[in-house]
N, C-alpha and C. Protein backbone atom coordinates (compact mmCIF):
# COMPACT_ATOMS: atom_id res chain seq x y z
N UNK A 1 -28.87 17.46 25.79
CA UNK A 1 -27.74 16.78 25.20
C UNK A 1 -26.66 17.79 24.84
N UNK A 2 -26.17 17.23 24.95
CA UNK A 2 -24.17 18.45 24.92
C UNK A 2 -23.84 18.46 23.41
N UNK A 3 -24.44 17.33 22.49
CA UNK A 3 -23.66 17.14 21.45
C UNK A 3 -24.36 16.16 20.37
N UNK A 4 -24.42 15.91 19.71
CA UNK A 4 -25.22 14.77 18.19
C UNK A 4 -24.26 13.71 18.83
N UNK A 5 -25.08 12.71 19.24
CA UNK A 5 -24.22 11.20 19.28
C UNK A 5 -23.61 10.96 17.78
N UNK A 6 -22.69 10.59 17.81
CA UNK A 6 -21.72 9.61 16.20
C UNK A 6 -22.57 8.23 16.22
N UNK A 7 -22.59 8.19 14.91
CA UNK A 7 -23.16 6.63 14.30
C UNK A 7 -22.03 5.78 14.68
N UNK A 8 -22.59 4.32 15.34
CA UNK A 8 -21.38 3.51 15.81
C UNK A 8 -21.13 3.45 14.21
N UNK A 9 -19.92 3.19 14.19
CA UNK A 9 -19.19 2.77 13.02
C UNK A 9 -18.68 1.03 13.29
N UNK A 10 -18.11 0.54 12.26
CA UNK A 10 -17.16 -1.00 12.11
C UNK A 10 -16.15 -0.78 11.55
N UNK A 11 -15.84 0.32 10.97
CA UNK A 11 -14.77 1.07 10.14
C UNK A 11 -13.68 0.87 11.70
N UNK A 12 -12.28 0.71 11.12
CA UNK A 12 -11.15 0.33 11.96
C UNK A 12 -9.90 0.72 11.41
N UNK A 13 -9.28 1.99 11.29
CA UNK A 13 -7.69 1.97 10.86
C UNK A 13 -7.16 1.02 11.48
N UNK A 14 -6.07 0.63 10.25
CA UNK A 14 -4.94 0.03 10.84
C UNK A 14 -3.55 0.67 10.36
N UNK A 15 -2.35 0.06 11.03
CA UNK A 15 -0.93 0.89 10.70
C UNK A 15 -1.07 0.72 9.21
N UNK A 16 -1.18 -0.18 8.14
CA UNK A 16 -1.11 0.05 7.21
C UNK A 16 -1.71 0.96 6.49
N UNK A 17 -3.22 1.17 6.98
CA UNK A 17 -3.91 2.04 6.22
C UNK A 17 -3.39 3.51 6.28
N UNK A 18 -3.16 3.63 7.63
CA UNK A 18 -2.40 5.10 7.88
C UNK A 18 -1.31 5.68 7.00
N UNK A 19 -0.37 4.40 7.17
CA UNK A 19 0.87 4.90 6.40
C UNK A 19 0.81 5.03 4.98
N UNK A 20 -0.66 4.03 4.11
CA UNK A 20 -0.67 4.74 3.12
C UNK A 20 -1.22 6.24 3.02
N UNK A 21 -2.37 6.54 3.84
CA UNK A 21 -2.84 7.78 3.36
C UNK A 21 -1.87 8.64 3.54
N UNK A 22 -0.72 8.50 4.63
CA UNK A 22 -0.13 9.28 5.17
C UNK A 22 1.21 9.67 3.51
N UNK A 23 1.52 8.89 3.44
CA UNK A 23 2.23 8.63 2.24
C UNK A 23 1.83 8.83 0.92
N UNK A 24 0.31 9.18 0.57
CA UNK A 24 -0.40 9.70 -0.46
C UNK A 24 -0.28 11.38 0.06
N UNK A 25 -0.45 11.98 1.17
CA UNK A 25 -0.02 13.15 1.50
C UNK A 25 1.00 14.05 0.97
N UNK A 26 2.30 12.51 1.43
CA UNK A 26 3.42 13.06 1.12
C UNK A 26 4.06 13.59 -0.32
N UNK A 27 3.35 12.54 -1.09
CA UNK A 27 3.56 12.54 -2.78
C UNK A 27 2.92 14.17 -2.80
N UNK A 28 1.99 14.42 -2.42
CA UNK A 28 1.02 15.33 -2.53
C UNK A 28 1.55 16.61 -2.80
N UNK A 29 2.59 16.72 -1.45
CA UNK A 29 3.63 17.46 -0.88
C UNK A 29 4.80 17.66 -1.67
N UNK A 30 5.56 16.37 -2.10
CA UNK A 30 6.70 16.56 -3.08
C UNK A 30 6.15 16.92 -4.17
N UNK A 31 4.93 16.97 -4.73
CA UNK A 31 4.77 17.29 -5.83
C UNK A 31 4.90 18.81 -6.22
N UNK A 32 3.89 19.20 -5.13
CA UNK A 32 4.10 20.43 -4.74
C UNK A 32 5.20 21.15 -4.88
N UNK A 33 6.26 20.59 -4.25
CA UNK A 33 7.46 21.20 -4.17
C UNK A 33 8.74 21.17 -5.18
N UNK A 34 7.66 20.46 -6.30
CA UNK A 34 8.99 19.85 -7.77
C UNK A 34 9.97 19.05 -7.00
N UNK A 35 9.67 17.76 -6.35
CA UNK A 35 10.41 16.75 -6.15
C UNK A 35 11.27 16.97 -5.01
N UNK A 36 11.21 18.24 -3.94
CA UNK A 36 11.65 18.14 -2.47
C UNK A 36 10.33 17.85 -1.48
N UNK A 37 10.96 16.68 -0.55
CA UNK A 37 10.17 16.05 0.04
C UNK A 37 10.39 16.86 1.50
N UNK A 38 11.17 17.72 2.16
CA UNK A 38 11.15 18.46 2.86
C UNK A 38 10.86 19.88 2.53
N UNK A 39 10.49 20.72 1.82
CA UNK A 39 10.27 21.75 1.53
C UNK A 39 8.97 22.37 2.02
N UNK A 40 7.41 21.07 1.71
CA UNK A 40 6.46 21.73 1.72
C UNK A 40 5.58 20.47 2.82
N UNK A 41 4.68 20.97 3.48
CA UNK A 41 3.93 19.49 4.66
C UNK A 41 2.90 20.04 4.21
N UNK A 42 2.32 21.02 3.66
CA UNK A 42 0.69 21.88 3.48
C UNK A 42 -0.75 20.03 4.02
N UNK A 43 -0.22 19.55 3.17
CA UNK A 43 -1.53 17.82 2.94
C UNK A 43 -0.56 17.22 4.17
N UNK A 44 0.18 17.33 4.31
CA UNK A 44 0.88 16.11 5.81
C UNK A 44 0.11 16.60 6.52
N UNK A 45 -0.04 18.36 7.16
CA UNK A 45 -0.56 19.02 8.31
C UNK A 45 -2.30 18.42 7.88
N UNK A 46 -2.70 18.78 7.16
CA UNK A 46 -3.90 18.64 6.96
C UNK A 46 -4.64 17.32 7.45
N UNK A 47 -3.80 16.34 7.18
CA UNK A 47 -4.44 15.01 7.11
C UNK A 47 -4.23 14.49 8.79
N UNK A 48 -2.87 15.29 9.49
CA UNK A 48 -2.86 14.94 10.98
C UNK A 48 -3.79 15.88 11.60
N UNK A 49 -4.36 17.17 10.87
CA UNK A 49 -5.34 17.68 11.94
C UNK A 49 -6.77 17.06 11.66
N UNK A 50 -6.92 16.30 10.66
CA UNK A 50 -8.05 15.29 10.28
C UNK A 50 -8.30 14.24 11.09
N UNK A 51 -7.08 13.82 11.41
CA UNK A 51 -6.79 12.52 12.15
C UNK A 51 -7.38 12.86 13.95
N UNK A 52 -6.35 14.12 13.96
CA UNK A 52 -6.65 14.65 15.39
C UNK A 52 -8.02 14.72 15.72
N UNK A 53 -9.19 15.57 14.84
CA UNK A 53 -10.48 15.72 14.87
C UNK A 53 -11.11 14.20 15.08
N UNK A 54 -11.18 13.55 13.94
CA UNK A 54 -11.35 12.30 13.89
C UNK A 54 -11.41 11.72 15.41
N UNK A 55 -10.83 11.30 16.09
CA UNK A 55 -10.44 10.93 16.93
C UNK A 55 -10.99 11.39 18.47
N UNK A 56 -10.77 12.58 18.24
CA UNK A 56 -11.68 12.81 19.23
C UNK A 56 -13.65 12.87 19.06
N UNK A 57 -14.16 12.46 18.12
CA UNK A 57 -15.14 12.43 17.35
C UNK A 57 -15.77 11.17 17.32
N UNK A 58 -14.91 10.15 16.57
CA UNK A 58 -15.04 9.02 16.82
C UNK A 58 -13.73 7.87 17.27
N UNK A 59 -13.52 7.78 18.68
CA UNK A 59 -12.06 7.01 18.77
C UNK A 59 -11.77 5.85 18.74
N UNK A 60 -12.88 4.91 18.41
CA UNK A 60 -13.11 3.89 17.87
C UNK A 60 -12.25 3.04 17.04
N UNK A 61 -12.40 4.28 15.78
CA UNK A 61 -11.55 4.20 14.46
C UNK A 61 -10.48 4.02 14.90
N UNK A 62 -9.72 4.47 15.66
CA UNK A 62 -8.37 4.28 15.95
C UNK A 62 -8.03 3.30 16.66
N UNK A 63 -8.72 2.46 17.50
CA UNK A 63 -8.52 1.20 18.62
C UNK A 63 -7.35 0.56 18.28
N UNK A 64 -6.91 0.26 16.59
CA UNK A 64 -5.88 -0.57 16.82
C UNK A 64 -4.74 -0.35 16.16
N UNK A 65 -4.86 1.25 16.29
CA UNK A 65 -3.46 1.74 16.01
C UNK A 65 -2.40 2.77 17.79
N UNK A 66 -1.91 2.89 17.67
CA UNK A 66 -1.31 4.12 18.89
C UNK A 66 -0.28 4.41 18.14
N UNK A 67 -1.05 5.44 17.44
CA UNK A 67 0.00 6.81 17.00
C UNK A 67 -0.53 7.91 17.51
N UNK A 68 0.34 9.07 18.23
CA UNK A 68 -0.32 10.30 18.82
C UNK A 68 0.17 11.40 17.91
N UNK A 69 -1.21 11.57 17.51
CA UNK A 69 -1.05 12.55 16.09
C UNK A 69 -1.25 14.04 16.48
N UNK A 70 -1.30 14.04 17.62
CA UNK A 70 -1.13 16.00 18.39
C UNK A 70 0.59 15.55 18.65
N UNK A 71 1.37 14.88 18.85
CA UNK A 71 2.63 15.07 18.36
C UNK A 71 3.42 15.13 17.59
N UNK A 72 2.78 14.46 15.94
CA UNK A 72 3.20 14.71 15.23
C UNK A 72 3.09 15.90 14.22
N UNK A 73 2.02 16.02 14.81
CA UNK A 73 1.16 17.39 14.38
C UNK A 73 2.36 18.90 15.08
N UNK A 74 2.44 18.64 16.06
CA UNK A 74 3.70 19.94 16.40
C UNK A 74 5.15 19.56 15.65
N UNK A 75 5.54 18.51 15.63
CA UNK A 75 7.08 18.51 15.22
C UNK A 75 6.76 19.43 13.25
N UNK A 76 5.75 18.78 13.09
CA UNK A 76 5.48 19.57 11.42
C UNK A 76 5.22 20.89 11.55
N UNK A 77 4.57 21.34 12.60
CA UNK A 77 4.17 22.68 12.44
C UNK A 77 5.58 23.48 12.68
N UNK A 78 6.46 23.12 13.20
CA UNK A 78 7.95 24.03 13.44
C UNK A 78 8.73 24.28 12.23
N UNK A 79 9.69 25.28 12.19
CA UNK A 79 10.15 25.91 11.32
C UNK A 79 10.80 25.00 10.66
N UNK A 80 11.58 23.84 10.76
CA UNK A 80 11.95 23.07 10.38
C UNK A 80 11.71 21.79 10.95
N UNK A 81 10.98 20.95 10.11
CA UNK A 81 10.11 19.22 10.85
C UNK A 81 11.10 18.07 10.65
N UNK A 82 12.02 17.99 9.87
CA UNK A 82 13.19 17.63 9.80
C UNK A 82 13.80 17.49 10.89
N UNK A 83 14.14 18.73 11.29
CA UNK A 83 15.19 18.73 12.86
C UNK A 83 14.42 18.40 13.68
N UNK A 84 13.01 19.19 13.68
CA UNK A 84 12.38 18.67 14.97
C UNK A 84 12.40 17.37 15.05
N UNK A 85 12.18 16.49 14.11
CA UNK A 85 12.04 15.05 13.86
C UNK A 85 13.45 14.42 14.63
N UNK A 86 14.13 14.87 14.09
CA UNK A 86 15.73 14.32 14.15
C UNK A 86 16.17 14.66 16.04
N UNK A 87 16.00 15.69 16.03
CA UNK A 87 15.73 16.19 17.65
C UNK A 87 15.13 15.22 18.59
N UNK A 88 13.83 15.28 18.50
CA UNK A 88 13.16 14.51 19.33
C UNK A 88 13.54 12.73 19.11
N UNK A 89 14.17 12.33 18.21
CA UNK A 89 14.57 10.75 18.11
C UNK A 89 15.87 10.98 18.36
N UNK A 90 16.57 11.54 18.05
CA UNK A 90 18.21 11.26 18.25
C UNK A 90 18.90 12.56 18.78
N UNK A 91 18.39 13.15 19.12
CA UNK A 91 18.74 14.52 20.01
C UNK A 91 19.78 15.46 19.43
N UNK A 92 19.64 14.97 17.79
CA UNK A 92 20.63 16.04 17.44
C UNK A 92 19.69 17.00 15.88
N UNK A 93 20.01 17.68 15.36
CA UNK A 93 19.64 18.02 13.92
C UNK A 93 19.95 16.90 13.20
N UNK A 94 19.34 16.94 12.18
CA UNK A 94 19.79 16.31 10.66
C UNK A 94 20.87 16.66 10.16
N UNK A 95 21.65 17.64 10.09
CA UNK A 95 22.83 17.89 9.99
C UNK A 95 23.50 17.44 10.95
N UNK A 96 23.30 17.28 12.35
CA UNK A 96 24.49 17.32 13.04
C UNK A 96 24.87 15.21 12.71
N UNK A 97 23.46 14.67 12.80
CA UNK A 97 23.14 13.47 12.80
C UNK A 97 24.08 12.55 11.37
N UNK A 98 23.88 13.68 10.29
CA UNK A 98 24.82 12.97 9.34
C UNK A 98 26.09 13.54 9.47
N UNK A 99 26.97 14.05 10.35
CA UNK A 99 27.81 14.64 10.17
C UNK A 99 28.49 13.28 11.26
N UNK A 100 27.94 12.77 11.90
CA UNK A 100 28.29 12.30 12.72
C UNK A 100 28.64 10.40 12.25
N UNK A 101 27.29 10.38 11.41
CA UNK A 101 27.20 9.25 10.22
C UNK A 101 28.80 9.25 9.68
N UNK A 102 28.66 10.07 8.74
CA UNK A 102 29.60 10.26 7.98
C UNK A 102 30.97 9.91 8.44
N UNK A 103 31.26 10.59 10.07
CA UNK A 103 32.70 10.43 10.89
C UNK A 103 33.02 9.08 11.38
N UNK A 104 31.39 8.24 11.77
CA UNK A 104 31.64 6.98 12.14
C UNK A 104 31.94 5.97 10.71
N UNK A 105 31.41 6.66 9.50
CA UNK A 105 31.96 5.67 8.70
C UNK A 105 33.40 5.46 8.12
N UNK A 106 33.62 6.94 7.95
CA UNK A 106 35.11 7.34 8.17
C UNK A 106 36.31 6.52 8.62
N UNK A 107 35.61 6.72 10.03
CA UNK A 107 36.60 6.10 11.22
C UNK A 107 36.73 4.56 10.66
N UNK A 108 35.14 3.92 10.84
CA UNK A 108 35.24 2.92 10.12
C UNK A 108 36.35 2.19 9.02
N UNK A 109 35.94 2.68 8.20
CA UNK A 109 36.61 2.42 6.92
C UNK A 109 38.14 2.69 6.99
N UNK A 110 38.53 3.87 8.22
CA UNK A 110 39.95 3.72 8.29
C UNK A 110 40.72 3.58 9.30
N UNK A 111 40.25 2.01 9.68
CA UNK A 111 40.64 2.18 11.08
C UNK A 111 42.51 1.83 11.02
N UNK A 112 43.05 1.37 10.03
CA UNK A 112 44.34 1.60 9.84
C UNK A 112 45.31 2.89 9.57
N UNK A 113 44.13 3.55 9.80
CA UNK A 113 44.66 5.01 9.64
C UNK A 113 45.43 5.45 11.10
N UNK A 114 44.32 5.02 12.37
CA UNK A 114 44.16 5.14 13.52
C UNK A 114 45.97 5.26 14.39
N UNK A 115 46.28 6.34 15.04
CA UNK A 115 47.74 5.96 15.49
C UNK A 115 47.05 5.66 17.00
């Protein structure tokens, strides 16, 4: 045998359950950081390389979710998870993304400005 068979389980994440633990992480994290929620991931990383293990271990547990947590697992590990975040969904930084916010509301709000 290659390996200890896993006990079938009945145990089943679902999106909700995730996003709380995932979100008990995060508190975890801001706490950490005296109330910046980007500063510190130490329990975010932890709980997606839990997830990752998990999974390949028993993948069961996961049947009725599809989140791929070896990708979320890299955008956190980079120097900044923020941008990476912001990058990979909207192809710009977080800065560039509200800068851009900001111009469309601008414009918005003055479009009588407009010659």
């Amino acid at each position: 045998m290659k390996g200890l068979m896993s006990k079938p389980t009945n145990f089943r994440y679902d999106k909700e359950m995730i996003f709380a633990e995932f979100n008990d992480a995060k508190a975890k994290d801001t706490k950490l950081a005296k109330g910046d929620d980007h500063k510190i991931y130490t329990n975010r990383i932890k709980l997606l390389k839990e997830y990752i293990d998990l999974e390949k271990t028993m993948p069961e547990v996961f049947e009725y979710v599809n989140i791929k947590f070896d990708k979320l697992l890299n955008l956190y590990l980079t120097p900044n998870p923020r941008d990476a975040f912001y990058k990979a969904f909207f192809g710009k930084t977080f800065a560039e993304k509200k800068a851009e916010e900001g111009y469309d509301d601008y414009t918005e709000n003055n479009k009588e400005l407009s010659f």
